[in-house]
PDB file of N, CA and C in Angstrom:
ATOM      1  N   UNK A   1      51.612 -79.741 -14.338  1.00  0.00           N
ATOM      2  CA  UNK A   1      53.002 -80.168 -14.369  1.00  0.00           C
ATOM      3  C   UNK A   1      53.133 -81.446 -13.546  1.00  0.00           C
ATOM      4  N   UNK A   2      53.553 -82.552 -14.007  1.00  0.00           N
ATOM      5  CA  UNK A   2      54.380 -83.802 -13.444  1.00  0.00           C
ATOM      6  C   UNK A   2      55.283 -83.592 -12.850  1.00  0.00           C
ATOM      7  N   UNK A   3      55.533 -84.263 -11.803  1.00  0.00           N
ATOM      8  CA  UNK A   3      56.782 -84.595 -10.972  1.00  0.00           C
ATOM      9  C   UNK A   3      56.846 -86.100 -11.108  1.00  0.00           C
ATOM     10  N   UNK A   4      58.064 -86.446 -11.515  1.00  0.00           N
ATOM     11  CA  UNK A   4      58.540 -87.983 -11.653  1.00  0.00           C
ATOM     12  C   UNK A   4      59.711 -88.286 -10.702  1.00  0.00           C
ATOM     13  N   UNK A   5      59.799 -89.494 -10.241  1.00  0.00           N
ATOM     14  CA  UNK A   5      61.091 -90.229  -9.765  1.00  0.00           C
ATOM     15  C   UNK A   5      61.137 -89.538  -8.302  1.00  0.00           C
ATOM     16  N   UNK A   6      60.142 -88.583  -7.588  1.00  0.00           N
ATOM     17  CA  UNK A   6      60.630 -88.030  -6.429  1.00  0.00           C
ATOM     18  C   UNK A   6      59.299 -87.660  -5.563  1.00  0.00           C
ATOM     19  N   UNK A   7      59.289 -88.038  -4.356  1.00  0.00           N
ATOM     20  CA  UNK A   7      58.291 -87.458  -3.395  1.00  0.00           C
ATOM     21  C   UNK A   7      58.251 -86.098  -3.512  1.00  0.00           C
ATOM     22  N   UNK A   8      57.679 -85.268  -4.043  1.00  0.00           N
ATOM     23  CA  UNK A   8      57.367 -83.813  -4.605  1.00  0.00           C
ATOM     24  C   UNK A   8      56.066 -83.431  -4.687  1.00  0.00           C
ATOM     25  N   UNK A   9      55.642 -82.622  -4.623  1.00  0.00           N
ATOM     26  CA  UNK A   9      54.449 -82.142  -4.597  1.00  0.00           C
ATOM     27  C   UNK A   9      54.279 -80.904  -5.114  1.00  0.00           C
ATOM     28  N   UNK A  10      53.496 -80.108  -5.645  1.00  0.00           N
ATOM     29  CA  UNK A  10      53.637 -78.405  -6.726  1.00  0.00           C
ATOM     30  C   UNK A  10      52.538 -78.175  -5.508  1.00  0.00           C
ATOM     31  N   UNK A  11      53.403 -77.094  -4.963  1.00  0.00           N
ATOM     32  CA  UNK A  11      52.330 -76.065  -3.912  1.00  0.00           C
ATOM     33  C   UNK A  11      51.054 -75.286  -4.630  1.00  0.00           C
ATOM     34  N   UNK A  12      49.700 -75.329  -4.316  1.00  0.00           N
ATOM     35  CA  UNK A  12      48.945 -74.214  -5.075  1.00  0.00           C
ATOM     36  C   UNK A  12      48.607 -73.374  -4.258  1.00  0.00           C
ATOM     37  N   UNK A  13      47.927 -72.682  -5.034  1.00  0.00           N
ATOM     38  CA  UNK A  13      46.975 -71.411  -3.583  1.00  0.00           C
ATOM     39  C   UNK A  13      46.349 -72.245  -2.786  1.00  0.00           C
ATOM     40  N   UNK A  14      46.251 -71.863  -1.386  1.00  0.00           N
ATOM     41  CA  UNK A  14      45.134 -72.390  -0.406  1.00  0.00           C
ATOM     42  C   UNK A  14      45.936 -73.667   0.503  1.00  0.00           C
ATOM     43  N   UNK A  15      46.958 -74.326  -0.143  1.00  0.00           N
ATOM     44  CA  UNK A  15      47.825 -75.071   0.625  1.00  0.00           C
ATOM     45  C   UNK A  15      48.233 -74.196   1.679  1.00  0.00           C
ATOM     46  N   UNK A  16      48.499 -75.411   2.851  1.00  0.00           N
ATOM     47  CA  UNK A  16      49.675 -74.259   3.891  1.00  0.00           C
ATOM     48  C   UNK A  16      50.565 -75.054   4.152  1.00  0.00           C
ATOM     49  N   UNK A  17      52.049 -75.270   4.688  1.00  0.00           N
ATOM     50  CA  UNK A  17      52.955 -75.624   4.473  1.00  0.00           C
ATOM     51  C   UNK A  17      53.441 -75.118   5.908  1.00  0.00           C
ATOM     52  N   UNK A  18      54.917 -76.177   6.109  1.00  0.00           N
ATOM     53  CA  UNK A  18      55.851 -75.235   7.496  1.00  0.00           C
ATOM     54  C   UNK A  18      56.955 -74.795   6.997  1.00  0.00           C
ATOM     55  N   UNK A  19      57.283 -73.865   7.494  1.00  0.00           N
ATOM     56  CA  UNK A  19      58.806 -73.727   7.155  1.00  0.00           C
ATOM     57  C   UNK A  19      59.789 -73.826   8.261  1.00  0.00           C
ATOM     58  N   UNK A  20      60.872 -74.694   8.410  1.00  0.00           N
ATOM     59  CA  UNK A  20      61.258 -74.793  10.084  1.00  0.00           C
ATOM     60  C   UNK A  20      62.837 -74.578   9.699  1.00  0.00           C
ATOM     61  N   UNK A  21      63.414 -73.561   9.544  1.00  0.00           N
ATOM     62  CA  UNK A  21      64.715 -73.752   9.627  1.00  0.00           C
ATOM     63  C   UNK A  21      65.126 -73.718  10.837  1.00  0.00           C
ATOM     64  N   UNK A  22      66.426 -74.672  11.245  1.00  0.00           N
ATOM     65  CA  UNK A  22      66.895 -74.463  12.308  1.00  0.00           C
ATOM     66  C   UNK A  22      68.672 -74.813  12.586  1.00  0.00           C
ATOM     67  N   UNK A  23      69.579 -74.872  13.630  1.00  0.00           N
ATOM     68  CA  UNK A  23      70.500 -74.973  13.486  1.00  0.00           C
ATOM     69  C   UNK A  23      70.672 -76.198  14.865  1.00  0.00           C
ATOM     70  N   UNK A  24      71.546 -76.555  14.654  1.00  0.00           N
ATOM     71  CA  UNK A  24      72.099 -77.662  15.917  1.00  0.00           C
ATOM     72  C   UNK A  24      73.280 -77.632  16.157  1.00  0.00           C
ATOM     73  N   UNK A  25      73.775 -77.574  17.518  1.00  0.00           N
ATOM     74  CA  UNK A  25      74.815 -77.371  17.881  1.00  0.00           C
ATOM     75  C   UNK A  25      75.398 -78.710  18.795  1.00  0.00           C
ATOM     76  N   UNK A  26      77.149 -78.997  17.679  1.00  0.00           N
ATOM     77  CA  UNK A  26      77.406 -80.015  18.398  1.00  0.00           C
ATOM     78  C   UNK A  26      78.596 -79.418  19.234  1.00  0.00           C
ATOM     79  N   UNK A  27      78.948 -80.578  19.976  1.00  0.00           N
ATOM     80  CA  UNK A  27      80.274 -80.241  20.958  1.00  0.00           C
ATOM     81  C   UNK A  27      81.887 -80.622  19.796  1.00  0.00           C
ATOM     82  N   UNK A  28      82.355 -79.127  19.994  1.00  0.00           N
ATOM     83  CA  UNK A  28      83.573 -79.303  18.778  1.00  0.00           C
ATOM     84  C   UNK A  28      84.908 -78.627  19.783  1.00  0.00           C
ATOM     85  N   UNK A  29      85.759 -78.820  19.368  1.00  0.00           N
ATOM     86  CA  UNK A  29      86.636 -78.056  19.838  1.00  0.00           C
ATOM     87  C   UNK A  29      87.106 -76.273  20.247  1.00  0.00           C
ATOM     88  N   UNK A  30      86.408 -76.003  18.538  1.00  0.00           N
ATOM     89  CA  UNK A  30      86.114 -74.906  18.895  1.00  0.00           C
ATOM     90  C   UNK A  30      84.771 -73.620  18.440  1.00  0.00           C
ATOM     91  N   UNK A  31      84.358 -74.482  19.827  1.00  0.00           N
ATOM     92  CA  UNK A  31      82.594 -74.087  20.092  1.00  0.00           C
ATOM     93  C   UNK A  31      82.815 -73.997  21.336  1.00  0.00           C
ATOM     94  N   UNK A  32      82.001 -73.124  22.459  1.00  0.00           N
ATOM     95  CA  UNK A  32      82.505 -72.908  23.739  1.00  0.00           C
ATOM     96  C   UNK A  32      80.981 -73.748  23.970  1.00  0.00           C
ATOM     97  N   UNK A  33      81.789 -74.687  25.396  1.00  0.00           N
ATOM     98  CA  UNK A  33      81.109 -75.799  25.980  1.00  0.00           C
ATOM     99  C   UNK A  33      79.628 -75.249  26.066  1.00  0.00           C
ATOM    100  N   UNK A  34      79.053 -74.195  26.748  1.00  0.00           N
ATOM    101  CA  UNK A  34      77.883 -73.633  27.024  1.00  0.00           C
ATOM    102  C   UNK A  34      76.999 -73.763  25.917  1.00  0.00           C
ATOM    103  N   UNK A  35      77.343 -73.868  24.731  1.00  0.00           N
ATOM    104  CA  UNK A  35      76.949 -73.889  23.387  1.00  0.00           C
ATOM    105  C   UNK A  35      76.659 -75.429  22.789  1.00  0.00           C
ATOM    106  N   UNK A  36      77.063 -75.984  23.655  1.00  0.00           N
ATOM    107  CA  UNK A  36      77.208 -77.463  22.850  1.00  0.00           C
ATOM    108  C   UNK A  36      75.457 -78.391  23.414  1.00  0.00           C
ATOM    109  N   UNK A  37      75.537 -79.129  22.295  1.00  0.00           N
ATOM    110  CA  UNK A  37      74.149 -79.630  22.167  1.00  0.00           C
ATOM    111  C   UNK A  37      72.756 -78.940  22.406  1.00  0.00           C
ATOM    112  N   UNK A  38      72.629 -77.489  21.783  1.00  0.00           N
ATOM    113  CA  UNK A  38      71.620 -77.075  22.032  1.00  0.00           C
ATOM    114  C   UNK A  38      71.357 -77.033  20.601  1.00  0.00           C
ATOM    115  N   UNK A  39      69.442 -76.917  20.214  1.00  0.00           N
ATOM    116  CA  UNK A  39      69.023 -76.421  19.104  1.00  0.00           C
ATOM    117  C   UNK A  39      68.332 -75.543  19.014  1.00  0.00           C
ATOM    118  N   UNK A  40      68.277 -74.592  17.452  1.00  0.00           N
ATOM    119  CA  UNK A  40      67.329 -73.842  17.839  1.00  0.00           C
ATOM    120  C   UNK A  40      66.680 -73.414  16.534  1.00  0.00           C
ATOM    121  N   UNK A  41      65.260 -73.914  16.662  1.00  0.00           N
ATOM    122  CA  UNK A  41      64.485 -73.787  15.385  1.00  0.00           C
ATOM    123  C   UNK A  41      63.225 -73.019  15.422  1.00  0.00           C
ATOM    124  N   UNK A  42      63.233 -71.978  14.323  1.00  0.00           N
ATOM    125  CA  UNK A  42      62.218 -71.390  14.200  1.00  0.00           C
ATOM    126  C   UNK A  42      60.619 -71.882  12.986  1.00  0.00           C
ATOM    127  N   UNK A  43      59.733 -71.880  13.660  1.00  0.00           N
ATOM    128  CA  UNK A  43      58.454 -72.418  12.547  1.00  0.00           C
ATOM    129  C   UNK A  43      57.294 -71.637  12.522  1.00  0.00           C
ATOM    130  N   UNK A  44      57.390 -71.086  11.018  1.00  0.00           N
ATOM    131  CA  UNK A  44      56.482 -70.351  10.793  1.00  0.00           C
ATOM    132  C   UNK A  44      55.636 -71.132   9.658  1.00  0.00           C
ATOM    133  N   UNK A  45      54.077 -71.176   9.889  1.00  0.00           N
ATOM    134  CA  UNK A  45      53.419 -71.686   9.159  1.00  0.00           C
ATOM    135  C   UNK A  45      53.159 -70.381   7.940  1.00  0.00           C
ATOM    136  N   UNK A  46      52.734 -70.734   6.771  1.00  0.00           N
ATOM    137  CA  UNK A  46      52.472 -70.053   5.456  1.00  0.00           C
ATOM    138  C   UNK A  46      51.250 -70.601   4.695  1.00  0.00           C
ATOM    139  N   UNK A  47      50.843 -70.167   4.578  1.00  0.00           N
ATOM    140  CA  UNK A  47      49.720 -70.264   2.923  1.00  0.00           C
ATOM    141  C   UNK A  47      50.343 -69.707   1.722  1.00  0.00           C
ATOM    142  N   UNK A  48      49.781 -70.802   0.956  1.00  0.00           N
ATOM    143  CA  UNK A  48      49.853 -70.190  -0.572  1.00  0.00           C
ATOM    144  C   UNK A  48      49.371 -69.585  -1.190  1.00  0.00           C
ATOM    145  N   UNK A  49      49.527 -68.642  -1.835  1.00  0.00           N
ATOM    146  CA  UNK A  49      48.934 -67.696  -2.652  1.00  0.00           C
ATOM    147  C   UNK A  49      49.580 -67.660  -4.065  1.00  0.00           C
ATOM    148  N   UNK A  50      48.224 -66.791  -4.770  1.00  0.00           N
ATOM    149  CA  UNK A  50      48.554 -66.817  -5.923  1.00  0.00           C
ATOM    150  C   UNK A  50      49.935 -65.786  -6.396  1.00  0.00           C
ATOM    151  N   UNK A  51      49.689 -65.015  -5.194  1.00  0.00           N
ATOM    152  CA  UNK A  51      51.555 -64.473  -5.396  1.00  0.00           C
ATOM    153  C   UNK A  51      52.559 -64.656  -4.780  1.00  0.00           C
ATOM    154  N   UNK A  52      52.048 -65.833  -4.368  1.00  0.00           N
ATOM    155  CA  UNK A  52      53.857 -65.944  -3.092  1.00  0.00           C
ATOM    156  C   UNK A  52      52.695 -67.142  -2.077  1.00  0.00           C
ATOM    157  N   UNK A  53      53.559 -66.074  -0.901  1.00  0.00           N
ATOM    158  CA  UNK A  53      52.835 -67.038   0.189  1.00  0.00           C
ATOM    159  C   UNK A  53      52.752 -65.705   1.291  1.00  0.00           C
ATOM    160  N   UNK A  54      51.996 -66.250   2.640  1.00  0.00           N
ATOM    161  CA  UNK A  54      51.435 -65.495   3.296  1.00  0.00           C
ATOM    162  C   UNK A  54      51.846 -66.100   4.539  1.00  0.00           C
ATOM    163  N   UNK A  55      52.760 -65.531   5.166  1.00  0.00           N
ATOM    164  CA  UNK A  55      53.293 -66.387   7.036  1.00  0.00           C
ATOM    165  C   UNK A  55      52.247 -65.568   7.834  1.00  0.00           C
ATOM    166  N   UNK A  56      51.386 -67.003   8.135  1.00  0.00           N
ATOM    167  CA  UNK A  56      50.580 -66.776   9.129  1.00  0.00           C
ATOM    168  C   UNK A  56      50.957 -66.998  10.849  1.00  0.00           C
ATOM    169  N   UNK A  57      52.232 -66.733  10.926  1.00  0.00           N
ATOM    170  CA  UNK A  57      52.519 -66.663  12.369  1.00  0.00           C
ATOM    171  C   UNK A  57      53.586 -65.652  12.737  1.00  0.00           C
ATOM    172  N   UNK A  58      53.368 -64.206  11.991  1.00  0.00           N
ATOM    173  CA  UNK A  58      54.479 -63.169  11.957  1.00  0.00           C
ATOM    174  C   UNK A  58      53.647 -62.872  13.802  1.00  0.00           C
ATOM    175  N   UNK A  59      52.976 -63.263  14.151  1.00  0.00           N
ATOM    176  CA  UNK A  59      52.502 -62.362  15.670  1.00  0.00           C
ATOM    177  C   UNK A  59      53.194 -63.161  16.658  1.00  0.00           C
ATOM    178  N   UNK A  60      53.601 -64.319  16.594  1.00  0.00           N
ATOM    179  CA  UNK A  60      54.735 -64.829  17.903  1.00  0.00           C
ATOM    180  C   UNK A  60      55.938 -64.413  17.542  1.00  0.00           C
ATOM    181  N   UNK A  61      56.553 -63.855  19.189  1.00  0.00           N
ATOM    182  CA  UNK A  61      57.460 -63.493  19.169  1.00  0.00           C
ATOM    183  C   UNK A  61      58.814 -64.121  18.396  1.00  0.00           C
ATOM    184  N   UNK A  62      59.600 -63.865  18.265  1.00  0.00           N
ATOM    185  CA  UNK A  62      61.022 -64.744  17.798  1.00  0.00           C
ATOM    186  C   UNK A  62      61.749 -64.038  18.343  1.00  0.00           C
ATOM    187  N   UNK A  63      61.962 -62.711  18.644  1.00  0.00           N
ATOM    188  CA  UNK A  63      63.506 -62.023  19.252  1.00  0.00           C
ATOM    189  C   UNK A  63      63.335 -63.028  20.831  1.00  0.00           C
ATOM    190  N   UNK A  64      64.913 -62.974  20.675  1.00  0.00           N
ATOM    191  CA  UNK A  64      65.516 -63.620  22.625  1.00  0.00           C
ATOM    192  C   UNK A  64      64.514 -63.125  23.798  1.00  0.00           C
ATOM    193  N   UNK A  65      64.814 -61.680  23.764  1.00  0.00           N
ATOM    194  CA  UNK A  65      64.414 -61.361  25.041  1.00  0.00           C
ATOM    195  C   UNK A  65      62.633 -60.963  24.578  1.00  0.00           C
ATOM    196  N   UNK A  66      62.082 -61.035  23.867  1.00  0.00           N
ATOM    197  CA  UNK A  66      60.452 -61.099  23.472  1.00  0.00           C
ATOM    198  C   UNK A  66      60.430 -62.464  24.387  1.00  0.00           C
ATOM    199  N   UNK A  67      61.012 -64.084  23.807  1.00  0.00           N
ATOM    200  CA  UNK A  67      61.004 -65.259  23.994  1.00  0.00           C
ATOM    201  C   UNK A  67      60.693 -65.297  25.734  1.00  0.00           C
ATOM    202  N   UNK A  68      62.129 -64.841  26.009  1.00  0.00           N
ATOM    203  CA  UNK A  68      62.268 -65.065  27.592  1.00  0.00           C
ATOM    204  C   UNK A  68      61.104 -64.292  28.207  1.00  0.00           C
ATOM    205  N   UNK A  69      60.943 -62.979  28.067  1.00  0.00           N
ATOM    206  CA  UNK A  69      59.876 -62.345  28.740  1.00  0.00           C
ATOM    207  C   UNK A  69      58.547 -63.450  28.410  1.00  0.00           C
ATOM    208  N   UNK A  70      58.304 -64.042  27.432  1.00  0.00           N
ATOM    209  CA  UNK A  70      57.001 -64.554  27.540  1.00  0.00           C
ATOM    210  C   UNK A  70      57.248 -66.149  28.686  1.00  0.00           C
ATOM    211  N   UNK A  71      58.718 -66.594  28.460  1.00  0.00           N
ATOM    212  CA  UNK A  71      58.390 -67.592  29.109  1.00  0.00           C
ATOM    213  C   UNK A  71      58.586 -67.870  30.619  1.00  0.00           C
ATOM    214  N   UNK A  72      58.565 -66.472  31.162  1.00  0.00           N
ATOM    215  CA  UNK A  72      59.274 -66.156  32.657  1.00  0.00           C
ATOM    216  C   UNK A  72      57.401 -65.626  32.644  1.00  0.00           C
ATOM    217  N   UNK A  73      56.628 -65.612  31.843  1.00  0.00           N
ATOM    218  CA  UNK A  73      54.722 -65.407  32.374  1.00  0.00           C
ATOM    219  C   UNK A  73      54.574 -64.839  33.751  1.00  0.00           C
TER     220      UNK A  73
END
């Protein structure tokens, strides 16, 4: 399959890829100050497979207090 007119690429098996969703927080009226200008993004790397994909980083933590406990070491 072609891709035209666009930086695109067709994932196959054996590729790995990031996935980083994240959110950003601006200063609004109504957003409480403590909240303002922080971000917070999660990245889990994946492989491709022939049925999907495979997140090869389900073993780091992501819950809050997992986070903090690791970074208070």
């Amino acid at each position: 399959e072609l891709i035209k007119d666009r930086p695109s690429r067709i994932l196959r098996p054996g590729m790995v890829t990031t996935i980083e969703p994240g959110i950003y927080v601006r200063p609004a009226e109504d957003v409480p100050e403590m909240y303002w200008n922080i971000g917070i993004r999660i990245e889990d790397d994946a492989v491709v497979t022939e049925d999907g994909c495979e997140l090869i980083t389900r073993g780091v933590p992501v819950l809050a207090d997992e986070i903090e406990h690791l970074m208070q070491g």
